[in-house]
N, C-alpha and C. Protein backbone atom coordinates (compact mmCIF):
# COMPACT_ATOMS: atom_id res chain seq x y z
N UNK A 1 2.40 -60.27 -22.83
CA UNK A 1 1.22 -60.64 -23.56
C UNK A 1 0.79 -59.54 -24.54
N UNK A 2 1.36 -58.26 -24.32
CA UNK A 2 0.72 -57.31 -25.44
C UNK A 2 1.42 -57.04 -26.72
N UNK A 3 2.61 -58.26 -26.54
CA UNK A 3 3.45 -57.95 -27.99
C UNK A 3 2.29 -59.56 -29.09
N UNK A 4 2.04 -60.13 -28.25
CA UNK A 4 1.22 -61.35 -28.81
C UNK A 4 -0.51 -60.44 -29.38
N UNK A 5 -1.21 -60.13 -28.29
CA UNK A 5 -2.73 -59.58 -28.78
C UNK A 5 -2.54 -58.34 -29.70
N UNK A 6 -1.58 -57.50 -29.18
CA UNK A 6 -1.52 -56.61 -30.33
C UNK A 6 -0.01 -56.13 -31.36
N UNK A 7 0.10 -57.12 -32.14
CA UNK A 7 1.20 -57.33 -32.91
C UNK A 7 1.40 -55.81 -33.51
N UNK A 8 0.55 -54.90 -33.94
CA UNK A 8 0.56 -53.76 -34.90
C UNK A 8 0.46 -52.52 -33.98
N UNK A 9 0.97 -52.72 -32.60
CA UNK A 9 0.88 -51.51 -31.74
C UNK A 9 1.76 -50.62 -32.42
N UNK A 10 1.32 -49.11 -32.28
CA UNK A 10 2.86 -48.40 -32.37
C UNK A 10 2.74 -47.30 -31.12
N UNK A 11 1.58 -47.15 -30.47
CA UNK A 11 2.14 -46.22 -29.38
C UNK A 11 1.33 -46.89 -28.25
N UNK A 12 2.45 -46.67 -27.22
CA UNK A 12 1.55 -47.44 -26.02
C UNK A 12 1.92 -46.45 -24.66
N UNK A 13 0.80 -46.29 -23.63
CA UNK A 13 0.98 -45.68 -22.67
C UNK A 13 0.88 -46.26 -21.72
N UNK A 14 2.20 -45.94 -20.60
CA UNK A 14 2.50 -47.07 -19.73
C UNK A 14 2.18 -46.27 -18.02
N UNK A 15 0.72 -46.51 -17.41
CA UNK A 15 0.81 -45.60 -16.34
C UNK A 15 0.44 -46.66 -14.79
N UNK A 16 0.66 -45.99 -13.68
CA UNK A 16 0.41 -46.83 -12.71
C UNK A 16 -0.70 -46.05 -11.97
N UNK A 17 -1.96 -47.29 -12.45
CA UNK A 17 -3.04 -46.49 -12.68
C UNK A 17 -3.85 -47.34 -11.27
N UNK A 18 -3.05 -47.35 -10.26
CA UNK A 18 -3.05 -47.81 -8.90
C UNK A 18 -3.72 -46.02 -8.07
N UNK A 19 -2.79 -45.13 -8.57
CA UNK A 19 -2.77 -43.69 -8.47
C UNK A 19 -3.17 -42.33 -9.30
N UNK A 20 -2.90 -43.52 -10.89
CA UNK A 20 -3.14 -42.19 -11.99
C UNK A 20 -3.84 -42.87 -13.09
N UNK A 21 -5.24 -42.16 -13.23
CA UNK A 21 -6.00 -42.76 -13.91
C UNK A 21 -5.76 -41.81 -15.62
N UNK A 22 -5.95 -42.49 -16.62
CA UNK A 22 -6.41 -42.16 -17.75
C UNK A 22 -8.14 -41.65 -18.17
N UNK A 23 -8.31 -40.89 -18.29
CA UNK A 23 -9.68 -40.58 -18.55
C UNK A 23 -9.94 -41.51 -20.20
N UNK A 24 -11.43 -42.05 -20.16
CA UNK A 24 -11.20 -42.67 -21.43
C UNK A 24 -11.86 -41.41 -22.63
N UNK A 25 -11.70 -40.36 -22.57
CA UNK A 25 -11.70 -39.14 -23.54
C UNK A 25 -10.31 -38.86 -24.35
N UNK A 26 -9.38 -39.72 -23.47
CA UNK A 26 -8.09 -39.36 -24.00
C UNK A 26 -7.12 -41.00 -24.78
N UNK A 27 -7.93 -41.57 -25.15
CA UNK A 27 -7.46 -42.72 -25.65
C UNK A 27 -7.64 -42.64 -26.76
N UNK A 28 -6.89 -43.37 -27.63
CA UNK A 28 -6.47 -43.60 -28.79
C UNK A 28 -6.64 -45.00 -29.60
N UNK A 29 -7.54 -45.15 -31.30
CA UNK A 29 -7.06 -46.16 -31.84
C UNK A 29 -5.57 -46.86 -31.46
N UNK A 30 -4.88 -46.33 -31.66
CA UNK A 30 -3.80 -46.90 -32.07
C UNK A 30 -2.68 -47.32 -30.29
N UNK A 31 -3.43 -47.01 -29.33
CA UNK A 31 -2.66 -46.73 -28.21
C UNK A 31 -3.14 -47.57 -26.96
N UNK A 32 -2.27 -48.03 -26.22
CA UNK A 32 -3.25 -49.43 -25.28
C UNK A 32 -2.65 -49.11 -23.94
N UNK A 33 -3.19 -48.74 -23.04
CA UNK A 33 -2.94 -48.49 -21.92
C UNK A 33 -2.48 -49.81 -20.90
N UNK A 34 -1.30 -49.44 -20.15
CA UNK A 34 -1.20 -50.55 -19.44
C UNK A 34 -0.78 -50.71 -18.05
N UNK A 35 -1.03 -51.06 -17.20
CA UNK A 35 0.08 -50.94 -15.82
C UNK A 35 0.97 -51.28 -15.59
N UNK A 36 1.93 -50.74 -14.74
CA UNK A 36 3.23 -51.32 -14.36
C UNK A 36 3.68 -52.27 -13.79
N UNK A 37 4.12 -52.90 -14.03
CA UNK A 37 4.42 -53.93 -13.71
C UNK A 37 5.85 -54.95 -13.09
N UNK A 38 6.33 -55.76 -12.98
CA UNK A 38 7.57 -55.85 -12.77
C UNK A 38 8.23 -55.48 -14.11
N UNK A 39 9.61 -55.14 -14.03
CA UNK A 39 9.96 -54.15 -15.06
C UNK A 39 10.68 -54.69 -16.24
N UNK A 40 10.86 -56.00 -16.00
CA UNK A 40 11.76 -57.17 -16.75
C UNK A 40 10.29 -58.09 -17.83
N UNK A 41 9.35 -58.66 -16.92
CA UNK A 41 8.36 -58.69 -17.55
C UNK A 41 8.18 -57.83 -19.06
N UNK A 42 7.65 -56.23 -18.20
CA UNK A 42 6.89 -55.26 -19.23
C UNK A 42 7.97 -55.40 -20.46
N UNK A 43 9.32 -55.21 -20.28
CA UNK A 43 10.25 -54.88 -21.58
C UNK A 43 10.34 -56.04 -22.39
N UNK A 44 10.33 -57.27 -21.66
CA UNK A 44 9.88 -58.65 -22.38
C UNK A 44 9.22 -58.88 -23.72
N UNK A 45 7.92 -58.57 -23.22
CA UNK A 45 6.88 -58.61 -23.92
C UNK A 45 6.94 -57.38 -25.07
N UNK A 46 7.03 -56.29 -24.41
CA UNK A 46 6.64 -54.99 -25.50
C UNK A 46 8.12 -55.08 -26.60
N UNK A 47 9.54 -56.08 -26.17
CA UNK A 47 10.15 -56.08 -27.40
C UNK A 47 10.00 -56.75 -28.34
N UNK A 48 8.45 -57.58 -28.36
CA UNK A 48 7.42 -58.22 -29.42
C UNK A 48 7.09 -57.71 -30.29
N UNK A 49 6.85 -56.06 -30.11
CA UNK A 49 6.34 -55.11 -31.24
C UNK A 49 6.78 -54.21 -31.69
N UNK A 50 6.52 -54.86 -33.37
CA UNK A 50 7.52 -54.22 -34.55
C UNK A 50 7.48 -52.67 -35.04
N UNK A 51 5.91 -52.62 -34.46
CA UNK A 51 5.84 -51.10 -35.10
C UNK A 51 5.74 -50.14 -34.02
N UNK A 52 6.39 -50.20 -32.74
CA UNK A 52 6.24 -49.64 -31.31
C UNK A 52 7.27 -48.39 -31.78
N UNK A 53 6.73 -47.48 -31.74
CA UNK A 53 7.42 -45.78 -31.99
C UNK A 53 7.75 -44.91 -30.90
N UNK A 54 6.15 -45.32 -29.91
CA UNK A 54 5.30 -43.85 -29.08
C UNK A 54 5.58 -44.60 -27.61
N UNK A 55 6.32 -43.86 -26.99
CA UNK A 55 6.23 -44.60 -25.22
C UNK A 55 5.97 -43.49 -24.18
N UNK A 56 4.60 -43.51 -23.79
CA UNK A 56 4.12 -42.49 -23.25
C UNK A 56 4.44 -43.14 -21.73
N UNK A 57 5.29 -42.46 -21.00
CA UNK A 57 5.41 -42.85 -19.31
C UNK A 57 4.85 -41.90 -17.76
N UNK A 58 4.38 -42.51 -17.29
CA UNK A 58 3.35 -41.67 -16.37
C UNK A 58 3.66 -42.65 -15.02
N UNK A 59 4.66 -41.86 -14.58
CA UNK A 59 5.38 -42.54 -13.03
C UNK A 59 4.97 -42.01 -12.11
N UNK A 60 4.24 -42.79 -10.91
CA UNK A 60 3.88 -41.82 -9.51
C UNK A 60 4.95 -42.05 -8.88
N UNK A 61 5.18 -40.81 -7.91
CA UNK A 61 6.46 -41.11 -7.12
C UNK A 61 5.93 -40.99 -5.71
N UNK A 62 6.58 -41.84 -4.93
CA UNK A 62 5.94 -41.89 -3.66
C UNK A 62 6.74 -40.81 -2.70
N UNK A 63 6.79 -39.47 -2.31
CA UNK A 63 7.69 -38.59 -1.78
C UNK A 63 8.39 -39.54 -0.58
N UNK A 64 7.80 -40.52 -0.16
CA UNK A 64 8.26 -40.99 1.72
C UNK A 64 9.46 -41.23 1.14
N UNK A 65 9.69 -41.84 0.16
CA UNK A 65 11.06 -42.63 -0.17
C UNK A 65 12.31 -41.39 -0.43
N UNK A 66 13.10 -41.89 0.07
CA UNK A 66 14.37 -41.04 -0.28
C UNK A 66 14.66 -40.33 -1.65
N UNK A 67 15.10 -38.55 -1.99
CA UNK A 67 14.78 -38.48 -3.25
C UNK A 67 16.34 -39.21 -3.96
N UNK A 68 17.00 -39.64 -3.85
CA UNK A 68 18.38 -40.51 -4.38
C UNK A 68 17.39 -41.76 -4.71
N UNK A 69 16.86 -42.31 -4.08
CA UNK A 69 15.90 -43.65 -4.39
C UNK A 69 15.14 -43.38 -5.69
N UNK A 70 14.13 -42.07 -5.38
CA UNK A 70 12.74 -41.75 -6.43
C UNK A 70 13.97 -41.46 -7.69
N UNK A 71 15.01 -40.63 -7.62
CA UNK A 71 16.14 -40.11 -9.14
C UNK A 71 16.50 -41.80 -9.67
N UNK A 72 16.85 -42.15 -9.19
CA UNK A 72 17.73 -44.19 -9.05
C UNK A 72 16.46 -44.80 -9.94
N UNK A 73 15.30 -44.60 -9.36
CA UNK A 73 14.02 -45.37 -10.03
C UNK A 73 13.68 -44.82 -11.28
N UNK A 74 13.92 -43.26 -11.31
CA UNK A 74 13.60 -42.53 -12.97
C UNK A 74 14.46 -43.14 -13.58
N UNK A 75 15.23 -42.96 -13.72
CA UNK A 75 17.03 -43.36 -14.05
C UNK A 75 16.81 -44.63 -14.73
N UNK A 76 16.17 -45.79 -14.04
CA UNK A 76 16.16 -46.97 -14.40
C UNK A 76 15.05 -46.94 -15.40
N UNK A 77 13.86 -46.58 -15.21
CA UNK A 77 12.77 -46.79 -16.14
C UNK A 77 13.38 -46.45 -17.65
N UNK A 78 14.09 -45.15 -17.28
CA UNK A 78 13.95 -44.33 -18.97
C UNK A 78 15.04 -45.04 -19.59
N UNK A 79 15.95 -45.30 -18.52
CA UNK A 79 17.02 -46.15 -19.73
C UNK A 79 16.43 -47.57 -20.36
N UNK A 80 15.54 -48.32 -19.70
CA UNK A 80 14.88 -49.24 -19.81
C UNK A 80 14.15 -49.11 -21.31
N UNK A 81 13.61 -48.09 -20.97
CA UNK A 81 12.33 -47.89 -22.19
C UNK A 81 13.08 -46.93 -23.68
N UNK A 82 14.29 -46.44 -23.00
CA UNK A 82 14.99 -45.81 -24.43
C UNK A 82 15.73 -47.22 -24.94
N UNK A 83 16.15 -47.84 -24.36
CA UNK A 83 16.61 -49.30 -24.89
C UNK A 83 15.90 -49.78 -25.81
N UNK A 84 14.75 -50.14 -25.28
CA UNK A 84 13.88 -50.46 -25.74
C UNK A 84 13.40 -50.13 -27.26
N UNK A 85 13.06 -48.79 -27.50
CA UNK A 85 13.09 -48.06 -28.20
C UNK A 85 14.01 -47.78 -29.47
N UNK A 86 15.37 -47.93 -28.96
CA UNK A 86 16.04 -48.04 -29.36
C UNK A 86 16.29 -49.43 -31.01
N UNK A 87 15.68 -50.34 -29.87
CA UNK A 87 16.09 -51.78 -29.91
C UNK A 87 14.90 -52.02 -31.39
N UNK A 88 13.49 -51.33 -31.87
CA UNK A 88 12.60 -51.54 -32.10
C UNK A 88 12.60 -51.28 -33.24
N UNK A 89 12.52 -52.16 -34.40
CA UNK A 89 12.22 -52.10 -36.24
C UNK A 89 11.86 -50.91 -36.38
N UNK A 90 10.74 -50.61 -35.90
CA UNK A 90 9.59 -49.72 -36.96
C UNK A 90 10.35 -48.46 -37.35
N UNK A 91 10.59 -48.30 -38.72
CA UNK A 91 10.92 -47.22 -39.27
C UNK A 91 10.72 -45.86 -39.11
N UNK A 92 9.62 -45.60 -37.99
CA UNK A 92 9.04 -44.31 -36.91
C UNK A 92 9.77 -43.77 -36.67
N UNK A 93 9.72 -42.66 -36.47
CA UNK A 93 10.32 -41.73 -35.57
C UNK A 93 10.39 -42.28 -33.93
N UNK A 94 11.12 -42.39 -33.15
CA UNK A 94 10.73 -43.02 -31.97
C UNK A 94 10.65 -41.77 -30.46
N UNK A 95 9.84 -41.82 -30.21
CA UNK A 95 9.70 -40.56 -28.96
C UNK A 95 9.26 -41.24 -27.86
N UNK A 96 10.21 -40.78 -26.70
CA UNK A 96 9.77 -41.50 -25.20
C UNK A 96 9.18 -40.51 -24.46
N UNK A 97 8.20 -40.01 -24.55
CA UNK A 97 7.82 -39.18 -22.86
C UNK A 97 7.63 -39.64 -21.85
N UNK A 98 7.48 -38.81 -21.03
CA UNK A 98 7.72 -39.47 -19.60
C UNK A 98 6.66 -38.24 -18.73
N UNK A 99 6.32 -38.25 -17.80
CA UNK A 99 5.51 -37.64 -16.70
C UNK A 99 6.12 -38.22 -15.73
N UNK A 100 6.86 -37.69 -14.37
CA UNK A 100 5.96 -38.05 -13.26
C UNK A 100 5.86 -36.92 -12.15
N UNK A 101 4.54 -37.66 -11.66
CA UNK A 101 3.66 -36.94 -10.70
C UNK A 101 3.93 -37.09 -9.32
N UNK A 102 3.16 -36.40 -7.82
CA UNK A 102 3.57 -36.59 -6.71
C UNK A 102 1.70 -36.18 -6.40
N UNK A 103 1.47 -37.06 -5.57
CA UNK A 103 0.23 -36.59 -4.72
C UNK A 103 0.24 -36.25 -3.38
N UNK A 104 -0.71 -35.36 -3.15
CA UNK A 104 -1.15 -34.60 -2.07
C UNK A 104 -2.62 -34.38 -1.34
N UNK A 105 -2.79 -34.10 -0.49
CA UNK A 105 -3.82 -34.29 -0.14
C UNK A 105 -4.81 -32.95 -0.32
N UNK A 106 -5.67 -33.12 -0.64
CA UNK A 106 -5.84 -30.96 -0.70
C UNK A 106 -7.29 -31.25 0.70
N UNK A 107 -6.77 -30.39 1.14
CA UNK A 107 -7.41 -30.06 3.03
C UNK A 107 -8.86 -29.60 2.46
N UNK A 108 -8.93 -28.62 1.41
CA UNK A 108 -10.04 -28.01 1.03
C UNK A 108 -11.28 -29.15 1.03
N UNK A 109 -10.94 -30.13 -0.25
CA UNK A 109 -11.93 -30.82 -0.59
C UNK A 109 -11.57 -32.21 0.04
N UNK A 110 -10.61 -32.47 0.94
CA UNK A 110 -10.61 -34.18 0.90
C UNK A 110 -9.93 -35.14 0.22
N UNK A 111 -9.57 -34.17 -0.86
CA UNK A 111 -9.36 -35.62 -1.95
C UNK A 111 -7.97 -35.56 -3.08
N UNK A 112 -7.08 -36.18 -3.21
CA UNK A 112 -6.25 -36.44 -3.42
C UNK A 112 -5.83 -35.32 -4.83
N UNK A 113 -4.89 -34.41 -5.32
CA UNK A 113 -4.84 -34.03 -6.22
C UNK A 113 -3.21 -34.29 -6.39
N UNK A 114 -2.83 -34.50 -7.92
CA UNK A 114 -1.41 -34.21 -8.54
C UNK A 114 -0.66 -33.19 -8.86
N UNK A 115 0.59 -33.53 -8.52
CA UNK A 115 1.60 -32.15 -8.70
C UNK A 115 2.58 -33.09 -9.98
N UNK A 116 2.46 -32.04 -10.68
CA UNK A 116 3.80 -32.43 -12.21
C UNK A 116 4.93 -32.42 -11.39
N UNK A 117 6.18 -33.39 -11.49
CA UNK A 117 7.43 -32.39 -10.96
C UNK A 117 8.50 -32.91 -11.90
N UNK A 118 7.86 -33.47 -13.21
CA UNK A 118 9.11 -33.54 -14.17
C UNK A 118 8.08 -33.96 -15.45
N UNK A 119 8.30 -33.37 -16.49
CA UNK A 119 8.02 -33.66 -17.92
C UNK A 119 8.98 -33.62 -19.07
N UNK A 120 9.18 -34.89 -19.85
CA UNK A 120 9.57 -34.22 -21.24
C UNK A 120 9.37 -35.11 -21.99
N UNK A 121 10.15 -35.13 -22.96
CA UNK A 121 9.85 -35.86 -24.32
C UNK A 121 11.56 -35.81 -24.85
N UNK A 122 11.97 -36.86 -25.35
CA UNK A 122 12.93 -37.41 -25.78
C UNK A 122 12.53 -38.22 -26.87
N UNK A 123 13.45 -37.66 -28.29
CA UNK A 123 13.54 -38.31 -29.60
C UNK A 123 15.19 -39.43 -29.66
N UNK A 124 14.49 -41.30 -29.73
CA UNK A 124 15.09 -41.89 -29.52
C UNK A 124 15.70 -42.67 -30.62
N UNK A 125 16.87 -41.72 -31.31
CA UNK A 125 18.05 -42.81 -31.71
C UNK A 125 18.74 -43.78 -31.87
N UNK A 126 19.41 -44.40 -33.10
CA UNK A 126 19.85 -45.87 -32.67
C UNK A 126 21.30 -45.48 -32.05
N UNK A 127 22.37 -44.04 -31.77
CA UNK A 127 23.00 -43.21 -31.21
C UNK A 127 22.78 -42.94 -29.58
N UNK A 128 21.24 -42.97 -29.33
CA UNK A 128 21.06 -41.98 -28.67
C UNK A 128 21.53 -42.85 -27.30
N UNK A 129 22.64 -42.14 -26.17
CA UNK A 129 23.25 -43.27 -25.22
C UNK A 129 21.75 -43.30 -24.19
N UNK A 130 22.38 -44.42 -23.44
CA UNK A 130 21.48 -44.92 -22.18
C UNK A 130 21.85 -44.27 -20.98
């Protein structure tokens, strides 16, 4: 549905905001926040939009799961979304970042805080492999 309401997207941030919230100090004209979703769906829709450049990714990882499972699940998203990317008109420069995070509990205060345990940014090519 967000390649239909917003035909003129060019950067969109994709977080699972079940765990990781966006503060709205950090939003953008041009940028539409969304949750995750089944993963066939999300690529569906977002290969609707022509001027999609910016793919901001913000993955929680659940530690219980095996780390071969949590690598298997990165693995899949980014090739997903460099495809994607790949796949997309807009004459942009195309850049995928990615985040993801791990939570913990902090004993001090009670309440849930995030650990980074992977960041970057990747400039996406019609070259660039999957």
């Amino acid at each position: 549905m967000v390649g239909l309401g917003c035909p003129n997207l060019r950067e969109i941030d994709i977080v699972d905001v079940i765990r990781v919230s966006i503060s709205p100090e950090n939003s953008k004209d041009n940028m539409l926040t969304i949750t995750l979703q089944p993963l066939s769906e999300n690529i569906k829709h977002l290969r609707q939009l022509k001027h999609l450049a910016i793919i901001d990714l913000n993955l929680y990882e659940e530690t219980e799961l095996p780390k071969v499972d949590r690598e298997q699940t990165r693995k899949t998203w980014k090739r997903e979304f460099i495809g994607l990317l790949k796949d997309s008109p807009s004459p942009d420069r195309r850049i995928l970042r990615w985040k993801v995070v791990q939570g913990r509990l902090c004993h001090l205060n009670g309440r849930f805080e995030y650990d980074v345990v992977e960041a970057e940014e990747l400039e996406v090519f019609p070259e660039t492999s999957l």
